[in-house]
C-alpha atoms as a PDB file:
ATOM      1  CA  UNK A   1    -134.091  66.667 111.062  1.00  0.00           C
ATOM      2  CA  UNK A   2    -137.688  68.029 110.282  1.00  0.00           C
ATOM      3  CA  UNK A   3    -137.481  66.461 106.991  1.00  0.00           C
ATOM      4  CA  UNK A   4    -135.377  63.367 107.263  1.00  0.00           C
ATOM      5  CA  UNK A   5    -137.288  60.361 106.185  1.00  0.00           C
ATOM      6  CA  UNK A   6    -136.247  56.415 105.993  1.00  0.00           C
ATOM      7  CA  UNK A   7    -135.711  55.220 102.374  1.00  0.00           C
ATOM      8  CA  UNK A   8    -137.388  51.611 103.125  1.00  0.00           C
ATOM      9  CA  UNK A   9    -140.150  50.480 105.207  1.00  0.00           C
ATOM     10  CA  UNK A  10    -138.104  47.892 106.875  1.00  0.00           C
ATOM     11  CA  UNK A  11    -138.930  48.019 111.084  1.00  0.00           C
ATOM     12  CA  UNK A  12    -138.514  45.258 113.760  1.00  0.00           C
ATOM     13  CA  UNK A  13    -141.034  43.174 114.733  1.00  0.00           C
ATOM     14  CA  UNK A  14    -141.194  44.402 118.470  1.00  0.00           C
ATOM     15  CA  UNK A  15    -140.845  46.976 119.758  1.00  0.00           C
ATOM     16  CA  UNK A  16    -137.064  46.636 121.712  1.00  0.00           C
ATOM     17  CA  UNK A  17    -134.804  49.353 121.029  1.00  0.00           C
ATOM     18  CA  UNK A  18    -132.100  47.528 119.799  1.00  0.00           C
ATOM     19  CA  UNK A  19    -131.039  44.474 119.629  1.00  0.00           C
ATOM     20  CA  UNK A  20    -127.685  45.103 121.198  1.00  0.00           C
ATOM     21  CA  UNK A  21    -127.791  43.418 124.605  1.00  0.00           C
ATOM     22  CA  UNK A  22    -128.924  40.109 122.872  1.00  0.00           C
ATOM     23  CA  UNK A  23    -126.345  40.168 120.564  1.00  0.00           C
ATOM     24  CA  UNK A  24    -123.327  40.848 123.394  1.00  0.00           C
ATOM     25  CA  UNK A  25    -124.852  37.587 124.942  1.00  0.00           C
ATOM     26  CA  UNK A  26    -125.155  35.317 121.815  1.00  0.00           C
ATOM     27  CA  UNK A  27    -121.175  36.540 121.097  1.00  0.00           C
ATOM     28  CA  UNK A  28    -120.247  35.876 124.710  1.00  0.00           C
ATOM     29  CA  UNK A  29    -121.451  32.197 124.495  1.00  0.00           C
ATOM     30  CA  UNK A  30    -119.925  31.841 121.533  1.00  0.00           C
ATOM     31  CA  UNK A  31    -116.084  32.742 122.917  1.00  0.00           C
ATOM     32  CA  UNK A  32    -117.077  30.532 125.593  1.00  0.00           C
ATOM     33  CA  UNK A  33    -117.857  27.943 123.634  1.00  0.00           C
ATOM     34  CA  UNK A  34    -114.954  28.619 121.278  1.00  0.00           C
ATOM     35  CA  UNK A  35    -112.189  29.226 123.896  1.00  0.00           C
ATOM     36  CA  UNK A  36    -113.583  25.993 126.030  1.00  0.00           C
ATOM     37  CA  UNK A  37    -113.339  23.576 122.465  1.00  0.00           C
ATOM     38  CA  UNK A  38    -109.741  24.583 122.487  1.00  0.00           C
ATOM     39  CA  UNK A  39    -108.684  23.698 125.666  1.00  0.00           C
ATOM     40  CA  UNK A  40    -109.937  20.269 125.119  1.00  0.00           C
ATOM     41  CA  UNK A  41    -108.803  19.802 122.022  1.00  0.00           C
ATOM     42  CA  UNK A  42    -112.053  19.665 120.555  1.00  0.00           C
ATOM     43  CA  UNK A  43    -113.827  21.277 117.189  1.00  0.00           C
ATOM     44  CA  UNK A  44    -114.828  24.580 117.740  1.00  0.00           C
ATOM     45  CA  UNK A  45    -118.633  25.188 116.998  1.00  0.00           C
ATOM     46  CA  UNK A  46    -119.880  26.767 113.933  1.00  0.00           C
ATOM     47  CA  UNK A  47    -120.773  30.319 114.194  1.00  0.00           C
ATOM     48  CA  UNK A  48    -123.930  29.955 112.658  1.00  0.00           C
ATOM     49  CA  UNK A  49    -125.170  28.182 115.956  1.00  0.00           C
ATOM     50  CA  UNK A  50    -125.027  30.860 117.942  1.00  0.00           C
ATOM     51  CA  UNK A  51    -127.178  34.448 117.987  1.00  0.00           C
ATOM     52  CA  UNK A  52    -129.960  33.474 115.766  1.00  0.00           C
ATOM     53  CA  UNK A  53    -131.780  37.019 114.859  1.00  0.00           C
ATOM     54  CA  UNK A  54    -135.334  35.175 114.981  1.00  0.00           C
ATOM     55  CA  UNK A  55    -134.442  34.018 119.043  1.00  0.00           C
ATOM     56  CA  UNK A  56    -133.588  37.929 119.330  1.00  0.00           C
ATOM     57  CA  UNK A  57    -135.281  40.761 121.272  1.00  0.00           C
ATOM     58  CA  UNK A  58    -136.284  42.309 118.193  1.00  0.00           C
ATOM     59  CA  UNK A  59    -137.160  39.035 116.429  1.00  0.00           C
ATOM     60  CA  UNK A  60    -135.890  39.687 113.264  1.00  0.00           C
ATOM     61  CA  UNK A  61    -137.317  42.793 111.021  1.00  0.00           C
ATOM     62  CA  UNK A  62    -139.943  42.698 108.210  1.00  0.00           C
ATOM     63  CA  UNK A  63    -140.854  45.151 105.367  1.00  0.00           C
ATOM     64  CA  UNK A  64    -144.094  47.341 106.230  1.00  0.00           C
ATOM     65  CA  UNK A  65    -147.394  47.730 103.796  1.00  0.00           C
ATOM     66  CA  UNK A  66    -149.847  50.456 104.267  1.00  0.00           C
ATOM     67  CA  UNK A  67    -149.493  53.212 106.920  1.00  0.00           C
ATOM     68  CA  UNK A  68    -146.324  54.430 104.931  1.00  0.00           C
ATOM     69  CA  UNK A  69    -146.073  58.070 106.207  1.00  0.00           C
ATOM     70  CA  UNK A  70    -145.698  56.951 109.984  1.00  0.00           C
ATOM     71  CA  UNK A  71    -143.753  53.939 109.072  1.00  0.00           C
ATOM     72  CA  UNK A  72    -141.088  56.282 107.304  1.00  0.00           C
ATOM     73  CA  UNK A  73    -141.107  58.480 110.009  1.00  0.00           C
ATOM     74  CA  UNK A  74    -138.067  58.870 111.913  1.00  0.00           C
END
């Protein structure tokens, strides 16, 4: 993989690895929240309320200016 670049400059803001662990608890609230507003008969949320990428670990991602060659870098 000597030569394998990225295509866009695109990176997270931080530096987490992933933002995988944030995302299994933003979808476990969300069954909660979902199997506890059928029980009682309620309206289930929206899923739009829940896992916001901007509350994430990586806070969302942002396209990259300057500093290309170790931005492309893999």
């Amino acid at each position: 993989m000597t030569r394998s670049r990225k295509k866009v400059p695109i990176t997270g803001i931080t530096t987490a690895d992933s933002d995988k662990a944030f995302k299994k608890r933003e979808h476990r609230r969300e069954r909660s929240a979902v199997r506890d507003a059928l029980a009682t008969g309620w309206e289930p949320p929206h899923p739009k309320g829940f896992g916001d990428p901007w509350d994430g670990d990586k806070d969302g991602k942002r396209y990259v200016t300057g500093g290309q060659a170790t931005v492309l870098r893999k």
